[in-house]
C-alpha atoms as a PDB file:
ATOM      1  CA  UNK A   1      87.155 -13.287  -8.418  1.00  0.00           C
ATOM      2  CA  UNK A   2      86.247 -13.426  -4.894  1.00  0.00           C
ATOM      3  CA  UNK A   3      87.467 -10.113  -3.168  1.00  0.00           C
ATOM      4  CA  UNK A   4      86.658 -10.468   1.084  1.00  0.00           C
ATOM      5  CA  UNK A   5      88.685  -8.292   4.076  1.00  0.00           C
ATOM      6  CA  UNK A   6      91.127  -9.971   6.780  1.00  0.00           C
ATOM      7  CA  UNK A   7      88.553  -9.757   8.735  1.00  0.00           C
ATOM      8  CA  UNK A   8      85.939 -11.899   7.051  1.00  0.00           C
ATOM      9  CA  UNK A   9      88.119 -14.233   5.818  1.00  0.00           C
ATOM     10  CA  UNK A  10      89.427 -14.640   9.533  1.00  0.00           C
ATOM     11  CA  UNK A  11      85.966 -15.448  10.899  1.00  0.00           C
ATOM     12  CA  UNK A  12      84.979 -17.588   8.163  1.00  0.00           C
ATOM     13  CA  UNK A  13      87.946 -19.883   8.802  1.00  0.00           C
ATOM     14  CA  UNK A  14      86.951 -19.308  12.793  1.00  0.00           C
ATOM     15  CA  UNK A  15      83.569 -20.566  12.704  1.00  0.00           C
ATOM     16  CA  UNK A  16      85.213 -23.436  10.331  1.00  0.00           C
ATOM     17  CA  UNK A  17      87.720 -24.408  12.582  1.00  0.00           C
ATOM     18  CA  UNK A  18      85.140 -23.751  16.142  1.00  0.00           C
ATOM     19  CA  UNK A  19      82.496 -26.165  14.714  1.00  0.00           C
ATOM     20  CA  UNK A  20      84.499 -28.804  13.838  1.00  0.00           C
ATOM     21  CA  UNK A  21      84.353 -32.040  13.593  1.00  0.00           C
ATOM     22  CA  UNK A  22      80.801 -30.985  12.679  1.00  0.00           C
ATOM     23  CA  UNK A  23      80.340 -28.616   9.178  1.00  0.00           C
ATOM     24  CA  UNK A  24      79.988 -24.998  10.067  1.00  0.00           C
ATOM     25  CA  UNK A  25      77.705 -22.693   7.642  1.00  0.00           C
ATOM     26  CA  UNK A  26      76.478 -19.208   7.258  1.00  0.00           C
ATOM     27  CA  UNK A  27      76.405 -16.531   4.696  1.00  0.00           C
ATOM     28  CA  UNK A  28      78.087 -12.879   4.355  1.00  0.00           C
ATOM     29  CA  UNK A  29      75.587 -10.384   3.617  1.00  0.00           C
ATOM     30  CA  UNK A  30      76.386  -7.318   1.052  1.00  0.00           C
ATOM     31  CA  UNK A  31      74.490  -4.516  -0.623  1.00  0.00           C
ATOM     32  CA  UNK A  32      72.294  -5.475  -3.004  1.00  0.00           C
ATOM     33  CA  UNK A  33      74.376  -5.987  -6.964  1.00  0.00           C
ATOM     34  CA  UNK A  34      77.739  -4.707  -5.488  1.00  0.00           C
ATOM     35  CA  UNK A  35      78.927  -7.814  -5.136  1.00  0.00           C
ATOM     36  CA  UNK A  36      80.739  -7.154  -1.787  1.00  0.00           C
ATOM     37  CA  UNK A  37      80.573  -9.376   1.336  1.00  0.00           C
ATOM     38  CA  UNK A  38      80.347  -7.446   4.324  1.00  0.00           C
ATOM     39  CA  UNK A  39      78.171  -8.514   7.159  1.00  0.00           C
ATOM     40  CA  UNK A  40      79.343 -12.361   8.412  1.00  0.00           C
ATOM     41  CA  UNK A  41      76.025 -14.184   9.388  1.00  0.00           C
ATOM     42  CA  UNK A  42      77.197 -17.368  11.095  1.00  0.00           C
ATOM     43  CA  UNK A  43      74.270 -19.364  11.230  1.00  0.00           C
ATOM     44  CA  UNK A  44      73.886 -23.039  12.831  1.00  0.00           C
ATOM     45  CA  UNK A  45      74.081 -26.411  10.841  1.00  0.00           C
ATOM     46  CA  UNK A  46      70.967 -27.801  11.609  1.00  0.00           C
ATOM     47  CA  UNK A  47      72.188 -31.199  10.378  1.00  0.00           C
ATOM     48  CA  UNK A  48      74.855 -30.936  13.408  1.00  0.00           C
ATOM     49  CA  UNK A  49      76.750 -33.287  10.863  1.00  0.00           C
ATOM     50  CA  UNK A  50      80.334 -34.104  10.042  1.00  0.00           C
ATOM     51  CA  UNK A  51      79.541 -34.472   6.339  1.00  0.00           C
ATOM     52  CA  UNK A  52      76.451 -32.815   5.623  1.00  0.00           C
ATOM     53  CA  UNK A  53      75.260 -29.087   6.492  1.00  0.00           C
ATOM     54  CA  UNK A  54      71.542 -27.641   6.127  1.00  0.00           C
ATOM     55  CA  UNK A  55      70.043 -24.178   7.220  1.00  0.00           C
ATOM     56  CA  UNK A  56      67.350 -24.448   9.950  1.00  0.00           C
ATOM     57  CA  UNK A  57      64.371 -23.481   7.788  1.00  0.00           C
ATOM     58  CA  UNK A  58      63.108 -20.757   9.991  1.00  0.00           C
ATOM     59  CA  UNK A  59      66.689 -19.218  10.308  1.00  0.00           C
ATOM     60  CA  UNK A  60      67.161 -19.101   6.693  1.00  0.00           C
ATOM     61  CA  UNK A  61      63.677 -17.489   6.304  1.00  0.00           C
ATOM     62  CA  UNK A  62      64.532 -14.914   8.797  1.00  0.00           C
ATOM     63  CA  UNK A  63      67.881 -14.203   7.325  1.00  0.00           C
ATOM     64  CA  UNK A  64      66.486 -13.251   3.876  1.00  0.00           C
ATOM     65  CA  UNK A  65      63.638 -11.438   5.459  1.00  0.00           C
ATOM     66  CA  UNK A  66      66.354  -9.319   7.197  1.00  0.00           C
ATOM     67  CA  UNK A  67      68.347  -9.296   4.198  1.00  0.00           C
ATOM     68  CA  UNK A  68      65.532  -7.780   2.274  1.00  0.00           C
ATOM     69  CA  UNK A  69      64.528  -5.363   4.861  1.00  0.00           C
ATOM     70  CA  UNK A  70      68.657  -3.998   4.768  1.00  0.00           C
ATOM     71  CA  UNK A  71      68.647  -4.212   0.786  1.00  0.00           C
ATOM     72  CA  UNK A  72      71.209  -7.356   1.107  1.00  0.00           C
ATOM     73  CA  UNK A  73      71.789 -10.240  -0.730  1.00  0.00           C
ATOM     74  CA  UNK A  74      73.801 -13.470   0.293  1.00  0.00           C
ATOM     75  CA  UNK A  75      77.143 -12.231  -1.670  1.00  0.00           C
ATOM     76  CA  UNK A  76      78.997 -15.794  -0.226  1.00  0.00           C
ATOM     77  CA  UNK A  77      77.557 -18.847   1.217  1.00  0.00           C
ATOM     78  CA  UNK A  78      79.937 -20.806   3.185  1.00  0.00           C
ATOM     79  CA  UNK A  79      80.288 -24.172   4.607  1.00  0.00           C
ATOM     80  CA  UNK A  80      83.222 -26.482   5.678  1.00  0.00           C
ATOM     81  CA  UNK A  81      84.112 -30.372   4.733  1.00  0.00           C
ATOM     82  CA  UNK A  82      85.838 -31.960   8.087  1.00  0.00           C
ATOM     83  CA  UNK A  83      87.680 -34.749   6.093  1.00  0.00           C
ATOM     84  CA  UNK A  84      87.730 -33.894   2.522  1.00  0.00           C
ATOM     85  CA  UNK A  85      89.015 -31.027   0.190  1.00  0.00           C
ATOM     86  CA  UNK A  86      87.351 -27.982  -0.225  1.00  0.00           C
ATOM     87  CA  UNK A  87      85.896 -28.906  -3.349  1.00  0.00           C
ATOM     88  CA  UNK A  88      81.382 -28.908  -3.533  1.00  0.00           C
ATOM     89  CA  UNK A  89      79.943 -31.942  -3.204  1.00  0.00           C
ATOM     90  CA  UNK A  90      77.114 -33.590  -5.587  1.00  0.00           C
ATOM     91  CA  UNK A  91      74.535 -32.500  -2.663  1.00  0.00           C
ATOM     92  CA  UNK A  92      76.566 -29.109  -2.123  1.00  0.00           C
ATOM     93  CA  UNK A  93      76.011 -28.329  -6.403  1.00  0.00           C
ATOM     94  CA  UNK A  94      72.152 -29.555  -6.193  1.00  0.00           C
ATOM     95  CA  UNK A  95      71.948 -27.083  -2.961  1.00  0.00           C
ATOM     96  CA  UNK A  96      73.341 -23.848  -4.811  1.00  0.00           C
ATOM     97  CA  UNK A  97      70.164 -21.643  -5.909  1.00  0.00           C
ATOM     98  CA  UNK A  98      71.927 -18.220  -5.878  1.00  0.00           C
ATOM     99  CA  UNK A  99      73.781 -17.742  -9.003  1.00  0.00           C
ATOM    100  CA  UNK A 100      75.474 -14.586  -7.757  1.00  0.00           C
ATOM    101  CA  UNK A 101      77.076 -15.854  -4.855  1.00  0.00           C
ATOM    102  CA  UNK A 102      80.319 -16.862  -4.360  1.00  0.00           C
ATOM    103  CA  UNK A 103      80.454 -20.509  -2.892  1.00  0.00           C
ATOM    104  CA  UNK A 104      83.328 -20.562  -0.262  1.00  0.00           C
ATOM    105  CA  UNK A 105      84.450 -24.223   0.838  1.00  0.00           C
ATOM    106  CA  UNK A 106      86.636 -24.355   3.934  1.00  0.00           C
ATOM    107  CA  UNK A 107      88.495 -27.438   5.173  1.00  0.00           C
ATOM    108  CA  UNK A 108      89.603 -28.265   8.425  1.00  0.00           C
ATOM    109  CA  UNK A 109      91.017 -31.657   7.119  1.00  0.00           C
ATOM    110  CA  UNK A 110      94.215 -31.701   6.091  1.00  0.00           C
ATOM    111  CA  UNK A 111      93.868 -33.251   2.655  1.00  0.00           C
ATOM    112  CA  UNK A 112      97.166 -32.245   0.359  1.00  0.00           C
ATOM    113  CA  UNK A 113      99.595 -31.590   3.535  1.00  0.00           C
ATOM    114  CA  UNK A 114      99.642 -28.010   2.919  1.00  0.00           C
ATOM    115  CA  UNK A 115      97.945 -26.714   6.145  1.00  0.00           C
ATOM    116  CA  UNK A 116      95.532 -27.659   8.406  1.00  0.00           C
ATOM    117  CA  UNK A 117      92.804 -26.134   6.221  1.00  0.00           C
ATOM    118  CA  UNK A 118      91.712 -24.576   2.767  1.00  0.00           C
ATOM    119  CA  UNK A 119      89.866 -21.782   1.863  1.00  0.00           C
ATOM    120  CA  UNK A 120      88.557 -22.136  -1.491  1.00  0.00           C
ATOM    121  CA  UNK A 121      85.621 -20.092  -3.661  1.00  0.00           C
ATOM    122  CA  UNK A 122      83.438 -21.170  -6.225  1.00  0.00           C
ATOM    123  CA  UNK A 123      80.817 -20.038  -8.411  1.00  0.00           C
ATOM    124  CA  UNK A 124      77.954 -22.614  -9.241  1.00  0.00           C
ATOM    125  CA  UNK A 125      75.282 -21.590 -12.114  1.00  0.00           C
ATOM    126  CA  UNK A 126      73.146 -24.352 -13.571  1.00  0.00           C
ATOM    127  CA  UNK A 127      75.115 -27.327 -11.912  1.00  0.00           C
ATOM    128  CA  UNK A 128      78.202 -25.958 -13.656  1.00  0.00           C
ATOM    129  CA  UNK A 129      81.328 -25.713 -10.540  1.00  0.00           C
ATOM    130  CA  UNK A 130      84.202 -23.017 -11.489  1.00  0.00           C
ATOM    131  CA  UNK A 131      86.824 -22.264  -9.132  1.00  0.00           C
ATOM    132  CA  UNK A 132      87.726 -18.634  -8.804  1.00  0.00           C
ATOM    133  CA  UNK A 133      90.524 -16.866  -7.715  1.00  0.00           C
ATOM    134  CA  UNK A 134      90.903 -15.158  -3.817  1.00  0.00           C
ATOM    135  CA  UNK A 135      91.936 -12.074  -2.935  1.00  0.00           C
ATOM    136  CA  UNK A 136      92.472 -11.044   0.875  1.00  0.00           C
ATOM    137  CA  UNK A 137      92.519  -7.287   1.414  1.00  0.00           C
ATOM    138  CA  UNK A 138      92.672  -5.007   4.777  1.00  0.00           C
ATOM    139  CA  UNK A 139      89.955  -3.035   4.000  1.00  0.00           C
ATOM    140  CA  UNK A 140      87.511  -2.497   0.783  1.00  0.00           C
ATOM    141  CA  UNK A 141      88.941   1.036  -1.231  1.00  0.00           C
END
């Protein structure tokens, strides 16, 4: 189970929602094996894509030399789909190298008439995709 504040969640769907019709991506940062997203790192698809998102190179190396100097690790890695569900992609599964993170698919589409968007989370180890639950709390106890 994916456990994130208000807060995050809030600017997650944001920087979904400000970057459409283009896929928005970035990564919240958390202490390293606690498991708990805290710092939002919106970074910039490099793809400038509606269907496809990709880390500049030199901004992902950056981020994970920052993360390493602050004793982080990516704890979710986000991206949205414009026009289809929130549901990873074959390139979005082949893409997912960090086992521990939680894979959060937003969608700005509305694809089953419940809402302009969904806010979904995934884990993906060894190609396999299984949804997990969300909780939304004020603040971490």
């Amino acid at each position: 189970m994916l456990t994130l504040t208000r807060a995050l969640y809030d600017r997650i769907v944001e920087h979904s929602r400000a970057d459409h019709p283009d896929e928005a991506c970035g990564v919240v940062a958390g202490p390293v094996g606690t498991g708990r997203p805290e710092r939002f790192i919106p970074m910039l698809n490099a793809a400038r894509s509606p269907t496809f998102y990709e880390f500049d190179s030199g901004d992902l190396l950056k981020l994970y030399r920052e993360m390493d100097d602050r004793d982080e690790e990516p704890v979710i890695i986000y991206h949205s789909h414009t026009a289809t569900e929130a549901y990873p992609s074959r390139t979005d599964i082949s893409y997912a190298n960090e086992p521990q993170a939680h894979y959060v698919l937003v969608s700005t589409a509305d694809t089953d008439g419940a809402g302009p968007f969904q806010f979904r989370s995934y884990t993906i180890v060894d190609g396999v995709v299984e949804e997990e639950e969300v909780e939304i709390v004020e603040a971490y106890e």
